[in-house]
C-alpha atoms as a PDB file:
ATOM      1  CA  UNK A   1     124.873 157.721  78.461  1.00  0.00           C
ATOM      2  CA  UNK A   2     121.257 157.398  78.355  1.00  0.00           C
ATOM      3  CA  UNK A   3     118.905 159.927  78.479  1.00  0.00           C
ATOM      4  CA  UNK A   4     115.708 158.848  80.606  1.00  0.00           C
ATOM      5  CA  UNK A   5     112.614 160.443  81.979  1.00  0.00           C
ATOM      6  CA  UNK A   6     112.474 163.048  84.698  1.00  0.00           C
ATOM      7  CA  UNK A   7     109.540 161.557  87.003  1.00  0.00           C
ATOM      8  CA  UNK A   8     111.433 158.980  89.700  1.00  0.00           C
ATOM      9  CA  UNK A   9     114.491 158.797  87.852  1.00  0.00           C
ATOM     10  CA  UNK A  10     117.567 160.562  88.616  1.00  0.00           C
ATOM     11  CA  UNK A  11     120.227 159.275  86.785  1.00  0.00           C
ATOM     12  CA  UNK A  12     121.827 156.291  84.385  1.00  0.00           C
ATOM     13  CA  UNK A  13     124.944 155.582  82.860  1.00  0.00           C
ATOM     14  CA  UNK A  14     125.945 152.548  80.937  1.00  0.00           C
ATOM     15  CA  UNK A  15     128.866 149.609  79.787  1.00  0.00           C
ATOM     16  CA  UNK A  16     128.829 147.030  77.699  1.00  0.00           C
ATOM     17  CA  UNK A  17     130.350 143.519  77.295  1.00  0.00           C
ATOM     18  CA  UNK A  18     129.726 140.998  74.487  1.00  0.00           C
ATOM     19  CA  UNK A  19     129.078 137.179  74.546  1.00  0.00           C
ATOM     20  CA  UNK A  20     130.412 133.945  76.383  1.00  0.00           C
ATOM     21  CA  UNK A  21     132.832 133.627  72.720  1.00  0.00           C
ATOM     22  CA  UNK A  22     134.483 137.017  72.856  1.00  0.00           C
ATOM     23  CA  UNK A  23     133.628 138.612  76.551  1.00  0.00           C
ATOM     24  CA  UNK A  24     136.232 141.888  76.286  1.00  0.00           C
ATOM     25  CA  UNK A  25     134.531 142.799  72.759  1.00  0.00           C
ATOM     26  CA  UNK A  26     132.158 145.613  72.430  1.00  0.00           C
ATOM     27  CA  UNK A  27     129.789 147.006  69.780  1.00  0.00           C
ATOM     28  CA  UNK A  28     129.685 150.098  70.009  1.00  0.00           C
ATOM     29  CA  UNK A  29     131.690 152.853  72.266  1.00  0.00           C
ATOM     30  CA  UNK A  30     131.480 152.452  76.215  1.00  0.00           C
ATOM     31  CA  UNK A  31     130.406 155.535  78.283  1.00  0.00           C
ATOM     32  CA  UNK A  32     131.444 155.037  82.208  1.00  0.00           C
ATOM     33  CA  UNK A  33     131.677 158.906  83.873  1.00  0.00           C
ATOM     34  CA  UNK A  34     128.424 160.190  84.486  1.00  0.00           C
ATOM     35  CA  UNK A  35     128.969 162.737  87.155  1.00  0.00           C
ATOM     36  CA  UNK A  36     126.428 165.420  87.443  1.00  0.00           C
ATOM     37  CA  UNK A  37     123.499 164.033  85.212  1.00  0.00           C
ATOM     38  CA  UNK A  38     120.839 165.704  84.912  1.00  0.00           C
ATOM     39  CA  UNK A  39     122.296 168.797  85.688  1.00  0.00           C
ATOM     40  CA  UNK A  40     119.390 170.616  86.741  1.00  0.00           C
ATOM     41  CA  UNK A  41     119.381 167.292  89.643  1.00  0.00           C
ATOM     42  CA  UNK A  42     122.490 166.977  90.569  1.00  0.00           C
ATOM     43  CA  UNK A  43     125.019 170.046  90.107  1.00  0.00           C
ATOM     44  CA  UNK A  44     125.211 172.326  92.708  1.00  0.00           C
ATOM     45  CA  UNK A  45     126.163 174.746  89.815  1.00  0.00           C
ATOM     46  CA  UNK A  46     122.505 174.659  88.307  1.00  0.00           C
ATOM     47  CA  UNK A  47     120.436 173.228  91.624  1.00  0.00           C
ATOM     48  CA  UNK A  48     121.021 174.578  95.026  1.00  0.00           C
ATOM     49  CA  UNK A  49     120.140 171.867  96.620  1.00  0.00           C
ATOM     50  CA  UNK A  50     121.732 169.121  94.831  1.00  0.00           C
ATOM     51  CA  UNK A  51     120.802 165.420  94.820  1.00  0.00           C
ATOM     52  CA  UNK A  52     124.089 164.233  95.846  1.00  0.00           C
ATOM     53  CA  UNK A  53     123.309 160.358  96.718  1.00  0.00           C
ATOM     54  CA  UNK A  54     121.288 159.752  93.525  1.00  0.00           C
ATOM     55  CA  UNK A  55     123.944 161.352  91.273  1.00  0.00           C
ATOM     56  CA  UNK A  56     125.528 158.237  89.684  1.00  0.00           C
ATOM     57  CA  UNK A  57     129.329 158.393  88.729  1.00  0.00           C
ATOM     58  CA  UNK A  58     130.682 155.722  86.765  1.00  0.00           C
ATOM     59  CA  UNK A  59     129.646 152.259  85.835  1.00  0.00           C
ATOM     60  CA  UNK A  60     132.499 149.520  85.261  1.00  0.00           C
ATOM     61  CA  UNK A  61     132.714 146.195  84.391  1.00  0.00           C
ATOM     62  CA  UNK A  62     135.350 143.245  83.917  1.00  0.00           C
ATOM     63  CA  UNK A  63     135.842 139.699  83.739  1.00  0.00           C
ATOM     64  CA  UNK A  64     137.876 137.224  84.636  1.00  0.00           C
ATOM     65  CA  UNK A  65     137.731 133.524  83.314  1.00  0.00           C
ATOM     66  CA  UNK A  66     135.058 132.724  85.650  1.00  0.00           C
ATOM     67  CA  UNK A  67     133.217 135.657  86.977  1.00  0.00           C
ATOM     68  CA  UNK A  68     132.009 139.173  86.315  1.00  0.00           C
ATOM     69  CA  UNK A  69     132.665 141.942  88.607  1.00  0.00           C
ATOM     70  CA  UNK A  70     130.592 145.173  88.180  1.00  0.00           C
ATOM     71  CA  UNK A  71     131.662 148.456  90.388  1.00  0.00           C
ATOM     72  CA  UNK A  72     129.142 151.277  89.998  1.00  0.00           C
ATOM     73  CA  UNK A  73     129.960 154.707  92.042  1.00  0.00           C
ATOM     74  CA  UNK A  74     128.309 157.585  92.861  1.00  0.00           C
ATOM     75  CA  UNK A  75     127.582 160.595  94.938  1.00  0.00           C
ATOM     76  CA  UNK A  76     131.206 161.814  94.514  1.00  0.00           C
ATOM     77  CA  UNK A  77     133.591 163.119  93.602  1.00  0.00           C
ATOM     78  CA  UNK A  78     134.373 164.262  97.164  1.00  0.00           C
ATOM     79  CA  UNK A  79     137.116 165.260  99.523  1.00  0.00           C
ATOM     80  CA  UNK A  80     139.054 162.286 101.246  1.00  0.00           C
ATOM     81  CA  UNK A  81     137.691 163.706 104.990  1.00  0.00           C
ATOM     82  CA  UNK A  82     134.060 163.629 103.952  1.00  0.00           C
ATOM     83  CA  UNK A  83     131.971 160.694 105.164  1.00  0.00           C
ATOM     84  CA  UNK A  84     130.380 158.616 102.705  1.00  0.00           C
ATOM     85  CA  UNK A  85     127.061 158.504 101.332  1.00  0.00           C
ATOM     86  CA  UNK A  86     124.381 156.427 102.577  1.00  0.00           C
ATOM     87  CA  UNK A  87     120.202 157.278 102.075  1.00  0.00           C
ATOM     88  CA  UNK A  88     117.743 155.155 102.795  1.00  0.00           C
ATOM     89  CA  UNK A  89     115.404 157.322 100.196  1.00  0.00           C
ATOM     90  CA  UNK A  90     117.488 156.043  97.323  1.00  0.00           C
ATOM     91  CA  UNK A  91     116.994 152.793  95.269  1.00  0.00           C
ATOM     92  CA  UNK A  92     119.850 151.781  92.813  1.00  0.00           C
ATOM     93  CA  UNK A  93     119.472 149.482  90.252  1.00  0.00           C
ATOM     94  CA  UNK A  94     122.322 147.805  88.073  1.00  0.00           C
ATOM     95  CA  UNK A  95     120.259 146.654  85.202  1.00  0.00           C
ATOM     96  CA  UNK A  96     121.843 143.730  82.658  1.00  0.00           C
ATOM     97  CA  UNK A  97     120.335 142.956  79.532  1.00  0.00           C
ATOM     98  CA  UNK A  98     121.653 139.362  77.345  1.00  0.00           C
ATOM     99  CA  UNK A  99     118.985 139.135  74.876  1.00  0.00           C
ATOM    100  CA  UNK A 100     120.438 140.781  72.120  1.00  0.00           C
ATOM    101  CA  UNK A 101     117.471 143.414  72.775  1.00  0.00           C
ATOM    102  CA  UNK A 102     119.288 146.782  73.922  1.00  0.00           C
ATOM    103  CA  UNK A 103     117.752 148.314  77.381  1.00  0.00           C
ATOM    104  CA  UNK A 104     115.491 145.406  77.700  1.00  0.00           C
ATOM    105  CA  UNK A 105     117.173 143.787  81.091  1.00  0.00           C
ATOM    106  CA  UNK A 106     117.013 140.331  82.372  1.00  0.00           C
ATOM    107  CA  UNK A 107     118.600 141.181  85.421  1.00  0.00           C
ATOM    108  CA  UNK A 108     118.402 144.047  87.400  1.00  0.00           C
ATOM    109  CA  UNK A 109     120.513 143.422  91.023  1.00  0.00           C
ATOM    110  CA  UNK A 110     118.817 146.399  93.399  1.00  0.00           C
ATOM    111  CA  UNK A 111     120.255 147.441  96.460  1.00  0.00           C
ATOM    112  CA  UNK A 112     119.367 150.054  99.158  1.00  0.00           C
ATOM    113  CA  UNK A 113     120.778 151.352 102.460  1.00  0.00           C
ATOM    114  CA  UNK A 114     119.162 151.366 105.882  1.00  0.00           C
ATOM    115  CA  UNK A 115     120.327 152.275 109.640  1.00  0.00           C
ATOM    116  CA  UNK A 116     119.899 150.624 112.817  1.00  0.00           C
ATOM    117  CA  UNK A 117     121.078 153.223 115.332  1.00  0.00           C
ATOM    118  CA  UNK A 118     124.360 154.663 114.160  1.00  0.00           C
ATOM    119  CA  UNK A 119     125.225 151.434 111.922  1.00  0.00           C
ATOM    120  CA  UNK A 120     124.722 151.338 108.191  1.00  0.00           C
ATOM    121  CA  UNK A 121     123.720 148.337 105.936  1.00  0.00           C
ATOM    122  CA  UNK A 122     123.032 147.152 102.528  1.00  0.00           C
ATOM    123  CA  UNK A 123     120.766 145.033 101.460  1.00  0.00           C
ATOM    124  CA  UNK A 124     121.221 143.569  97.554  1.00  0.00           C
ATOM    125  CA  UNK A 125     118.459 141.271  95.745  1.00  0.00           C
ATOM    126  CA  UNK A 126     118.381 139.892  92.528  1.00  0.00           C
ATOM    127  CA  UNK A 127     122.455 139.220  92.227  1.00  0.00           C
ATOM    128  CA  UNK A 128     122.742 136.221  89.115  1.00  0.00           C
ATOM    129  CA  UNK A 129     124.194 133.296  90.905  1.00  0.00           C
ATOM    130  CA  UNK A 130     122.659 134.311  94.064  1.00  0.00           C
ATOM    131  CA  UNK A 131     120.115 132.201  95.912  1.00  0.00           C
ATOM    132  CA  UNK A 132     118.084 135.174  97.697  1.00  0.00           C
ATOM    133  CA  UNK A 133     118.780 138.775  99.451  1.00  0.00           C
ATOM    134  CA  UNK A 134     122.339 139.708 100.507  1.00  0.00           C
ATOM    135  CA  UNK A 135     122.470 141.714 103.599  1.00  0.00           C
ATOM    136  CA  UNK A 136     124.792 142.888 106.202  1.00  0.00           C
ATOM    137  CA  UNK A 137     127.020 146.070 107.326  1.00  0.00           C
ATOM    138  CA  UNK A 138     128.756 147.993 104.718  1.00  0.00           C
ATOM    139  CA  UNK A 139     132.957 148.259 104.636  1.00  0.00           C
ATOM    140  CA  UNK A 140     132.208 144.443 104.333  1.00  0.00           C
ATOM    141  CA  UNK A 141     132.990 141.859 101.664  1.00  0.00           C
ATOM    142  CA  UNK A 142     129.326 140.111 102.269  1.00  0.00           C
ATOM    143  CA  UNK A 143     129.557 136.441 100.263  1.00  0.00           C
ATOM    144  CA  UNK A 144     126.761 134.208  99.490  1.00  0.00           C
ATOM    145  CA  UNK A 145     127.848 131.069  97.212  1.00  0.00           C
ATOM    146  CA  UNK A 146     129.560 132.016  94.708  1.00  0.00           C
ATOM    147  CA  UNK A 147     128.781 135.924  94.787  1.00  0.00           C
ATOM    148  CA  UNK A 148     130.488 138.544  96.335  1.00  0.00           C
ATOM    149  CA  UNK A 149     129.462 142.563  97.144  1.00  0.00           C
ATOM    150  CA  UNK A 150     130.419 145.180  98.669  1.00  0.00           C
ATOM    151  CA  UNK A 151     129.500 148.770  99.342  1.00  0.00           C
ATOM    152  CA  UNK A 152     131.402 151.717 100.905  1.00  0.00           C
ATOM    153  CA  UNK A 153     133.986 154.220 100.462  1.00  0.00           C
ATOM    154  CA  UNK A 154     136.594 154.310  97.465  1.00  0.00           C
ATOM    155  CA  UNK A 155     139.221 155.954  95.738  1.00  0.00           C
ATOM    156  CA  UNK A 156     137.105 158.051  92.970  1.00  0.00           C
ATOM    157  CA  UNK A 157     138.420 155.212  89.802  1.00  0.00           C
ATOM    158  CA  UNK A 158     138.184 158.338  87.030  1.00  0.00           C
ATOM    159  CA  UNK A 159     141.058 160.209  85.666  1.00  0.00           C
ATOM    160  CA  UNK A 160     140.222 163.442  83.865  1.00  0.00           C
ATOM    161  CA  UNK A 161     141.967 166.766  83.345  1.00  0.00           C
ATOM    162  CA  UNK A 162     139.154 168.903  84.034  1.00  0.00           C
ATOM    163  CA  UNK A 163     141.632 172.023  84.263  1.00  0.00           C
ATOM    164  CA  UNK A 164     142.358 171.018  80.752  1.00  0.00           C
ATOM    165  CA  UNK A 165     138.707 170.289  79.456  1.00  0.00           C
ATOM    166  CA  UNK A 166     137.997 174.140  80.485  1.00  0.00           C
ATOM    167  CA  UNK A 167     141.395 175.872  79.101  1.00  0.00           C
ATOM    168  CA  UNK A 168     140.281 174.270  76.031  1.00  0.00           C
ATOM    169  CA  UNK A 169     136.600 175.173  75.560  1.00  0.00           C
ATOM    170  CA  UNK A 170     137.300 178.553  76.478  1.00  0.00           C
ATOM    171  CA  UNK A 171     140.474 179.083  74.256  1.00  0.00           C
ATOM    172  CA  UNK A 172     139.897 176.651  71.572  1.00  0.00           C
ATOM    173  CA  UNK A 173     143.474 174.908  72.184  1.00  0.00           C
ATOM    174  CA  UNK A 174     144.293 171.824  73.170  1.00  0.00           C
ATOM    175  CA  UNK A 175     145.619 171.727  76.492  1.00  0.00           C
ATOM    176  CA  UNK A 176     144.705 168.785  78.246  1.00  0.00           C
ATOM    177  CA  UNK A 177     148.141 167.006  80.762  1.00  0.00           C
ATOM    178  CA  UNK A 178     148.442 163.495  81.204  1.00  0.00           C
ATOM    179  CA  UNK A 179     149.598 163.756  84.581  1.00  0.00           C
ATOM    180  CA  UNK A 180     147.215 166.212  85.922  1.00  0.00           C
ATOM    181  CA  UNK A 181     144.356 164.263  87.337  1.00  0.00           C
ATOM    182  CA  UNK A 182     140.876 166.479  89.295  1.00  0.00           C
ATOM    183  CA  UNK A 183     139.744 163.440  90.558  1.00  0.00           C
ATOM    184  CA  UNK A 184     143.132 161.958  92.484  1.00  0.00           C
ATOM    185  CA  UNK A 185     142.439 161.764  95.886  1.00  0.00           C
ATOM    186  CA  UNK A 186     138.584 162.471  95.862  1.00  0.00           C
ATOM    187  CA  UNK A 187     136.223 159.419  97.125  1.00  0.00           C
ATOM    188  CA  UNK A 188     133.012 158.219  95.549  1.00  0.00           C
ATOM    189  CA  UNK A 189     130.617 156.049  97.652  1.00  0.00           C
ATOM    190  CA  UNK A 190     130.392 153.023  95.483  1.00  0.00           C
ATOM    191  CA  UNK A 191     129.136 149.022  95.707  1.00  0.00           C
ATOM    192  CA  UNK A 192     131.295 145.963  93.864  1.00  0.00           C
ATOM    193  CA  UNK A 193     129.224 143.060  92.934  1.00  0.00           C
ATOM    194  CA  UNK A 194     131.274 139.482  91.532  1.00  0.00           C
ATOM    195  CA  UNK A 195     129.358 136.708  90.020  1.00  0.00           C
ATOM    196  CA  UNK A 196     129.837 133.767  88.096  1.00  0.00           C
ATOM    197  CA  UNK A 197     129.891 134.644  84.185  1.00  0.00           C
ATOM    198  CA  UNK A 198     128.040 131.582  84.044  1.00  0.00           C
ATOM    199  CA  UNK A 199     124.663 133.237  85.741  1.00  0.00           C
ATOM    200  CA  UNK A 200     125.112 135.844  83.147  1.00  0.00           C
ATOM    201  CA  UNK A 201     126.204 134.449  79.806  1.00  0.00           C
ATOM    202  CA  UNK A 202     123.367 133.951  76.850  1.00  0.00           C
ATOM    203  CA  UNK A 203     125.161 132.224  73.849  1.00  0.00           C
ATOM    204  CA  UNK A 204     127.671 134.722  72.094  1.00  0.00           C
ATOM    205  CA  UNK A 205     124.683 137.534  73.030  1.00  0.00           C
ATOM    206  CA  UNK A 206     126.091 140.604  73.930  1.00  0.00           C
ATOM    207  CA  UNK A 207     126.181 141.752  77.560  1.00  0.00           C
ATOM    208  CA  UNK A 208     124.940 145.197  78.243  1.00  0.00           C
ATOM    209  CA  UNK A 209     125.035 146.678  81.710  1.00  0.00           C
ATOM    210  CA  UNK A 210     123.570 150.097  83.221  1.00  0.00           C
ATOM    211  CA  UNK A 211     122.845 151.874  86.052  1.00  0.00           C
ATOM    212  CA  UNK A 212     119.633 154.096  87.372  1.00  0.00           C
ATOM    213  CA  UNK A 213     118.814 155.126  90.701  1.00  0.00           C
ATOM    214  CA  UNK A 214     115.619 156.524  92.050  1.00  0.00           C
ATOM    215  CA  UNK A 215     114.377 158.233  94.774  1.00  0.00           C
ATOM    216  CA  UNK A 216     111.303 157.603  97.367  1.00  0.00           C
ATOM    217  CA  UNK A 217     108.976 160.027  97.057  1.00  0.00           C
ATOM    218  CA  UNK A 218     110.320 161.877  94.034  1.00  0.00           C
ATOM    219  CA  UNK A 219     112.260 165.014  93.777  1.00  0.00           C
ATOM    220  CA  UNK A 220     114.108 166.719  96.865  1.00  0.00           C
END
C-alpha cells in the first residue's frame, strides 16, 4: 500500500503486472485489501463520522490474451441489505504507470457518480482503448469499442479470517481457519473496467496499477 498525503486524498492501494513478454509476472509483492486506510478517515473505530465512499477496498487486476480487466472496490465491507454507495463528492482515479518509472502514471481512467432524480450514473474518462467519456446508468455493462465498465454492487472478492487475525495478536498463537471467511456475504460498491492489453502494453515494461480517490471540498 502506499502511503500518500492527507490534504484531498483519502485513500490508495496498489497491483502490479509486468510487460507484453511475461504479463502474470511481478516484481515485487502485490498488496490488494486496503479497507480502512487512513484510519483516522475511514474507521468508524477511530472517526465517528467515517468516510465510507472514499474508503478504497481492494484493487485487482487480470488478463486474458487480449485484454486487461481491472476491478477496484470500495466503501464496503457491508451487509447484503444495505444499498450501495454512490457520492457525487467523490473522484476515483485508477492510475497505470508503463514506463518503467514507479508511481509516475500514463494513464489514469477517472470516474465519478451523479443523479438525475432518483437514478444513478457513472461517468468514466480516460479508459486506454477508449475514444472519449463513457457514460450511462450503473448495474450496466456500458461498452464503447473495444472497452467495457461497469459499476455497482458486488460480492465483497476478499477472504480473510479476521476472527483469526485477532485470536492471534492477542494470544500470540496461530489460529487463523481456512474456512472461516468475515467477508462472505458482505458487498462492496465496486467498478470493472476491460480493455485491450494492446492500449496498455509498453515493450516488456512492467505494468503497475493503483487506486486513489478524493473528495470535493476536502475532509467531511
Amino acid at each position: 500500500m502506499i502511503g500518500l498525503g492527507k490534504a484531498f486524498c483519502v485513500s490508495a492501494t496498489c497491483a502490479v503486472l509486468v510487460g507484453a513478454a511475461s504479463f502474470l509476472a511481478v516484481d515485487r509483492g502485490l498488496f490488494a485489501a486496503d479497507h480502512l486506510d487512513p484510519p483516522g478517515r475511514t474507521d468508524a473505530a477511530v472517526d465517528p463520522n467515517p468516510d465510507v465512499a472514499a474508503d478504497i477496498a481492494d484493487v485487482y487486476a487480470w488478463h486474458t490474451a487480449n485484454n486487461v480487466v481491472i476491478a477496484m472496490t470500495f466503501a464496503g465491507p457491508q451487509p447484503a441489505s444495505r444499498a450501495p454507495t454512490y457520492d457525487r463528492d467523490i473522484l476515483y482515479t485508477i492510475n497505470i504507470s508503463n514506463n518503467a518509472v514507479p508511481f509516475d502514471p500514463e494513464f489514469q481512467i477517472r470516474f465519478r457518480f451523479g443523479f438525475n432524480g432518483q437514478a444513478v450514473g457513472v461517468q468514466f474518462t480516460g479508459v486506454p482503448g477508449s475514444t472519449g467519456p463513457i457514460e450511462g446508468p450503473v448495474e450496466t455493462n456500458l461498452v464503447q469499442g473495444p472497452v467495457v465498465v461497469r459499476a455497482g454492487l458486488f460480492d465483497d472478492p476478499f477472504f480473510f479470517d479476521l476472527q483469526g487475525f485477532k485470536e492471534t495478536r492477542s494470544t500470540g498463537k496461530l489460529s487463523f481457519k481456512n474456512d472461516r471467511n468475515f467477508f462472505a456475504g458482505q458487498n462492496d460498491t465496486a467498478v470493472v473496467v476491460q480493455m485491450p492489453r494492446s492500449a496498455l502494453e509498453n515493450g516488456t515494461n512492467p505494468i503497475r496499477i493503483w487506486a486513489t480517490t478524493a473528495r470535493f471540498g476536502g475532509n467531511i
